[in-house]
N, C-alpha and C. Protein backbone atom coordinates (compact mmCIF):
# COMPACT_ATOMS: atom_id res chain seq x y z
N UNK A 1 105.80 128.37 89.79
CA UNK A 1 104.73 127.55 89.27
C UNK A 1 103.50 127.76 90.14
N UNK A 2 102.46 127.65 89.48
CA UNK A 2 101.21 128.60 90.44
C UNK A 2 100.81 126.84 90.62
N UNK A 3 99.68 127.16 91.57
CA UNK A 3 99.30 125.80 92.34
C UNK A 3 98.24 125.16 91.18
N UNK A 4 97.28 125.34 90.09
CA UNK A 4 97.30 124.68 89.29
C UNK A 4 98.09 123.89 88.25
N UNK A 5 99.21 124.24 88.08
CA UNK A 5 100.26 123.70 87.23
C UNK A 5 100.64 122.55 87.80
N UNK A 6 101.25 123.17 89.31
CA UNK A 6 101.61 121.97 90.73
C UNK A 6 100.60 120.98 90.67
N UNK A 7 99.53 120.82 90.90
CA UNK A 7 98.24 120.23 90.82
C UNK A 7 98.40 119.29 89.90
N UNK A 8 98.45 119.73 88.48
CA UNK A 8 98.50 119.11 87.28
C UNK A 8 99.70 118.19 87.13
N UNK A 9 100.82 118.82 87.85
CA UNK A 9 101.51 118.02 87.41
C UNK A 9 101.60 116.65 87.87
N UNK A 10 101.32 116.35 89.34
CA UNK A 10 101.18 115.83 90.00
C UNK A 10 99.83 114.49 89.90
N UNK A 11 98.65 114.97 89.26
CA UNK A 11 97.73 114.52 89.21
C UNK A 11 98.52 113.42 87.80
N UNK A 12 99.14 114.28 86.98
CA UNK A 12 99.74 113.57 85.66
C UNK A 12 100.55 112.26 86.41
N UNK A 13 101.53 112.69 87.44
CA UNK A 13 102.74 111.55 87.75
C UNK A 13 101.67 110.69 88.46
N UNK A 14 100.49 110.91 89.33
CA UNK A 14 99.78 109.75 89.72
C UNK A 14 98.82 108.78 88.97
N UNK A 15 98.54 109.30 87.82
CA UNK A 15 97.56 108.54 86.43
C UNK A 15 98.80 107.46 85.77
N UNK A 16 100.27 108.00 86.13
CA UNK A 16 101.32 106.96 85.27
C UNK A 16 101.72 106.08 86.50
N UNK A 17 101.97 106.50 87.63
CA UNK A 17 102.45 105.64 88.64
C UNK A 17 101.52 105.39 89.80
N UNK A 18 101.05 103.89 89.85
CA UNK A 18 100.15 103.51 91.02
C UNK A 18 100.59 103.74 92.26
N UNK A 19 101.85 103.44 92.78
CA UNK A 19 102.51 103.58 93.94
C UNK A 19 102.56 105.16 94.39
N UNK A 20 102.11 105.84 93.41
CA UNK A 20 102.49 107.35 93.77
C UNK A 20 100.97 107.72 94.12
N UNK A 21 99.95 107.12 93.31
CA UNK A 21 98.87 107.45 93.08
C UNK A 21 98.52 106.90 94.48
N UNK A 22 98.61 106.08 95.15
CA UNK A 22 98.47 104.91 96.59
C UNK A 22 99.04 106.22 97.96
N UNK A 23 99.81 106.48 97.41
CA UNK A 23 100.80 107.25 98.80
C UNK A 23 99.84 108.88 98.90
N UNK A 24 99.81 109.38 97.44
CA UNK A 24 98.99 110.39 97.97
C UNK A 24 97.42 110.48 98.10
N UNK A 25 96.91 109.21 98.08
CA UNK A 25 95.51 108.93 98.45
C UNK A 25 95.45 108.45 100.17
N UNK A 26 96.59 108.16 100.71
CA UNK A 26 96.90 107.86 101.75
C UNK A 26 97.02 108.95 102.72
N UNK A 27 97.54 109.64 102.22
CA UNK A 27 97.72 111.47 103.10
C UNK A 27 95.86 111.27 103.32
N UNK A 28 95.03 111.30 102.81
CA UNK A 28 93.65 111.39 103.62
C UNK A 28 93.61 110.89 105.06
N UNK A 29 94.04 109.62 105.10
CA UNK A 29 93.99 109.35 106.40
C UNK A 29 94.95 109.51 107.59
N UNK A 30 96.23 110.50 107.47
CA UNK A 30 97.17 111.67 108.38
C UNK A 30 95.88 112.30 109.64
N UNK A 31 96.73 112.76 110.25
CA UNK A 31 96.17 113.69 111.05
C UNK A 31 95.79 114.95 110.11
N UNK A 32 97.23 115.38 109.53
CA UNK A 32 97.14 116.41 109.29
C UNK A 32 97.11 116.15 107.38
N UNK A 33 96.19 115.51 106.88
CA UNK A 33 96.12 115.54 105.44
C UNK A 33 96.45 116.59 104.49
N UNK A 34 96.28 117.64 104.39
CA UNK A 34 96.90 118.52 103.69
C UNK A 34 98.17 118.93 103.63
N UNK A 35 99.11 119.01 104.98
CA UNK A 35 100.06 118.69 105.34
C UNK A 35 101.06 117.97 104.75
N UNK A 36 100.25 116.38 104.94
CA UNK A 36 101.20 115.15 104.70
C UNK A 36 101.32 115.50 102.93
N UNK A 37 100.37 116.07 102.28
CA UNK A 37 99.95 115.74 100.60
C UNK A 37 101.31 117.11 100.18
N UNK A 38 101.13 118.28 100.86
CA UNK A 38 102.12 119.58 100.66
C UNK A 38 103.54 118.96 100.97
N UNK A 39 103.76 117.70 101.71
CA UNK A 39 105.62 117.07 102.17
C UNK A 39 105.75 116.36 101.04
N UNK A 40 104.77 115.84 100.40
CA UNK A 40 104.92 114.97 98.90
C UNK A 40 105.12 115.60 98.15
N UNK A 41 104.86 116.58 97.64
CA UNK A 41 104.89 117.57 96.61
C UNK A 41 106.32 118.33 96.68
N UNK A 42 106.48 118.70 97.99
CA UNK A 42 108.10 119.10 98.35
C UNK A 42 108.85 118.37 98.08
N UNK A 43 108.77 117.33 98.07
CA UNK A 43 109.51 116.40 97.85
C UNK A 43 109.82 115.91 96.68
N UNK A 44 108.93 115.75 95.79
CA UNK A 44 108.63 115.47 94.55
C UNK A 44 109.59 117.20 93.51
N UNK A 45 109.58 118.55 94.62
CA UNK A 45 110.00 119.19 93.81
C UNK A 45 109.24 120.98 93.57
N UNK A 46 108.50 120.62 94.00
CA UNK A 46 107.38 121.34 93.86
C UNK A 46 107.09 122.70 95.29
N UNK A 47 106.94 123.54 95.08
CA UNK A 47 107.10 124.31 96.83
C UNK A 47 105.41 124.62 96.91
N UNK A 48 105.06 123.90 97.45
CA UNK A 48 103.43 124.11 97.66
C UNK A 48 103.21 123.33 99.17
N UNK A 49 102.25 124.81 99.77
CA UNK A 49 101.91 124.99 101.35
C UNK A 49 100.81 124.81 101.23
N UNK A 50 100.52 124.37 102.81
CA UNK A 50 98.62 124.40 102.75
C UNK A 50 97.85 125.39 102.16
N UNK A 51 98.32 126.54 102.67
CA UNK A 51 97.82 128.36 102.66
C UNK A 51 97.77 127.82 101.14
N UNK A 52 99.04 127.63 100.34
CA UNK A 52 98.51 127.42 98.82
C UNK A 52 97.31 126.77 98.49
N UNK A 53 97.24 126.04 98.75
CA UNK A 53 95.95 125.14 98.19
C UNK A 53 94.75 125.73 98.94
N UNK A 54 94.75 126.35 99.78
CA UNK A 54 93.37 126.85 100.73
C UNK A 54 93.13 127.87 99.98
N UNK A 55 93.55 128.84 99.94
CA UNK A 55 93.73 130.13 98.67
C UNK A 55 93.26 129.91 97.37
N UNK A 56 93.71 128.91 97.20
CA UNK A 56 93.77 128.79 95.60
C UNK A 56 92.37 128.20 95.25
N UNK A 57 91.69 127.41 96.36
CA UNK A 57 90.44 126.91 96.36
C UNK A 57 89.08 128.36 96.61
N UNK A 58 89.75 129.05 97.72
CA UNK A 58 88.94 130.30 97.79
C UNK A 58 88.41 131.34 96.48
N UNK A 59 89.26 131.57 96.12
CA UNK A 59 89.72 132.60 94.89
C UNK A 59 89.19 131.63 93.61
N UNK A 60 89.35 130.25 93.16
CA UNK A 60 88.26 129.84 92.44
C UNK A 60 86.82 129.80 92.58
N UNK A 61 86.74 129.63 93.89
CA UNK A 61 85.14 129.78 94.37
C UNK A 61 84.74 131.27 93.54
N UNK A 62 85.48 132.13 94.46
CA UNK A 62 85.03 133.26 94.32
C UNK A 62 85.18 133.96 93.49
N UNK A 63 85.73 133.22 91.92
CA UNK A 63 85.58 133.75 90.55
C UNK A 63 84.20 133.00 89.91
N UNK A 64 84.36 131.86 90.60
CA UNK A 64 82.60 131.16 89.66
C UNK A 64 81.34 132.10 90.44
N UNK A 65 81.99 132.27 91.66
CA UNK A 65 80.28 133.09 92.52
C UNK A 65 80.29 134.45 91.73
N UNK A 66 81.21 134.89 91.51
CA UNK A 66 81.13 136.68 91.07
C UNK A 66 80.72 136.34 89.71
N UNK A 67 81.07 135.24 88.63
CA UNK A 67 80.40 135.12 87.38
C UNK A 67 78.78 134.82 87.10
N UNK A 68 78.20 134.41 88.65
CA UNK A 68 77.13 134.19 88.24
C UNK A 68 75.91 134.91 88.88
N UNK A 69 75.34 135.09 87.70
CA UNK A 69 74.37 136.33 88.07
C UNK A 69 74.62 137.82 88.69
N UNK A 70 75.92 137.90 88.22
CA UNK A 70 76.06 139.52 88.57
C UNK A 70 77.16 139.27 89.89
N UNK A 71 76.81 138.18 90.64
CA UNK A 71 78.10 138.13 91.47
C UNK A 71 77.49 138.40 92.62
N UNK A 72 78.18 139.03 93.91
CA UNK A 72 77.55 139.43 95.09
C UNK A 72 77.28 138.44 96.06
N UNK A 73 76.62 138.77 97.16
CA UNK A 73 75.94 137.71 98.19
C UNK A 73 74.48 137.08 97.30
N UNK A 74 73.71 138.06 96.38
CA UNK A 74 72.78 137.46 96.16
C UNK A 74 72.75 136.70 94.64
N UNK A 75 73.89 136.10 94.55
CA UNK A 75 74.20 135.35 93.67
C UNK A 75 73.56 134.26 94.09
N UNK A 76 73.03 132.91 93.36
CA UNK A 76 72.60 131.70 93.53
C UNK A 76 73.75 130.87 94.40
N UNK A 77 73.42 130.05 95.52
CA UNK A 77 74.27 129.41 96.15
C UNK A 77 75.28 128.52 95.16
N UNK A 78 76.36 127.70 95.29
CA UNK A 78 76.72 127.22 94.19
C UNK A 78 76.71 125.77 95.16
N UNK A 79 76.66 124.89 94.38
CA UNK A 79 76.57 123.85 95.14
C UNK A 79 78.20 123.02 95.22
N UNK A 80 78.67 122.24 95.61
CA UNK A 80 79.98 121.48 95.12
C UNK A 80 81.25 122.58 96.22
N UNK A 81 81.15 122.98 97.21
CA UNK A 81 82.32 124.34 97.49
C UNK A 81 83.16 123.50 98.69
N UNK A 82 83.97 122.47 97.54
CA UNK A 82 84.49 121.45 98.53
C UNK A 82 85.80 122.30 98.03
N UNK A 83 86.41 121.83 99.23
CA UNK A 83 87.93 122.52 99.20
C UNK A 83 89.20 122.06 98.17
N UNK A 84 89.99 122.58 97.16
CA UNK A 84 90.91 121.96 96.45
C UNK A 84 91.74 120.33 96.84
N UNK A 85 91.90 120.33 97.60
CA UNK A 85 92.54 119.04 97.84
C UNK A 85 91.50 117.70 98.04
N UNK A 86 90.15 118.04 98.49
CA UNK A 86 89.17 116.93 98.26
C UNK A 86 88.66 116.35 96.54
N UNK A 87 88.15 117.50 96.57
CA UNK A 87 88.47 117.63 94.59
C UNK A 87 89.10 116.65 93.51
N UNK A 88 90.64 117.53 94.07
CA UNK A 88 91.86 116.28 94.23
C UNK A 88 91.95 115.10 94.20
N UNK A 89 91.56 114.84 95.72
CA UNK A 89 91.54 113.30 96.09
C UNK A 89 90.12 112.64 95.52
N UNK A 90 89.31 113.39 95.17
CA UNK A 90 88.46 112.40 94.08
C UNK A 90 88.71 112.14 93.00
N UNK A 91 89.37 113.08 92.26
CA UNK A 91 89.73 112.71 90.58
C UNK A 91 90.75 111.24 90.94
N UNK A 92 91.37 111.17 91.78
CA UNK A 92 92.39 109.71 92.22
C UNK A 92 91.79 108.84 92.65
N UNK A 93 90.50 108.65 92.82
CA UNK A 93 89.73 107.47 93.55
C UNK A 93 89.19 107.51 92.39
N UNK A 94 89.02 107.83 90.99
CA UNK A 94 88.05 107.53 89.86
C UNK A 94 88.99 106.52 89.14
């Protein structure tokens, strides 16, 4: 299962269950937040590492930057190049 699916699924079990939705809004305040959010997900079933989600945030970036305007360094800055798991943790605070 690629780390959007993982993502999704997850984002789905926290829109039905508050207590789930509570625990992984809580991993923000860990030392190691990405960490604590990747032991939930293991747990839950799911095999997703930090490196996953860091990657997976890169490589989206860097399909919207190469789509626009030809791509390159002198592509328009993009604004928003917050990392997958912040993202994340905003769609759960809405």
């Amino acid at each position: 299962m690629d780390v959007e699916a993982v993502m999704s699924a997850l984002r789905e079990k926290a829109l039905k269950d508050e207590n789930f939705r509570k625990e992984l809004l809580e991993t923000q305040k860990e030392k190691n937040p990405l960490s604590s959010f990747c032991e939930i997900a293991r747990r839950e079933g799911y095999e997703l590492y930090e490196m996953d989600i860091l990657t997976y945030g890169e490589e989206f970036y860097a399909a919207i930057k190469r789509s626009t305007n030809g791509g390159g360094e002198n592509s328009p800055k993009l604004e928003g190049q917050d990392d997958y798991y912040d993202m994340f943790m905003a769609e759960l605070r809405l």
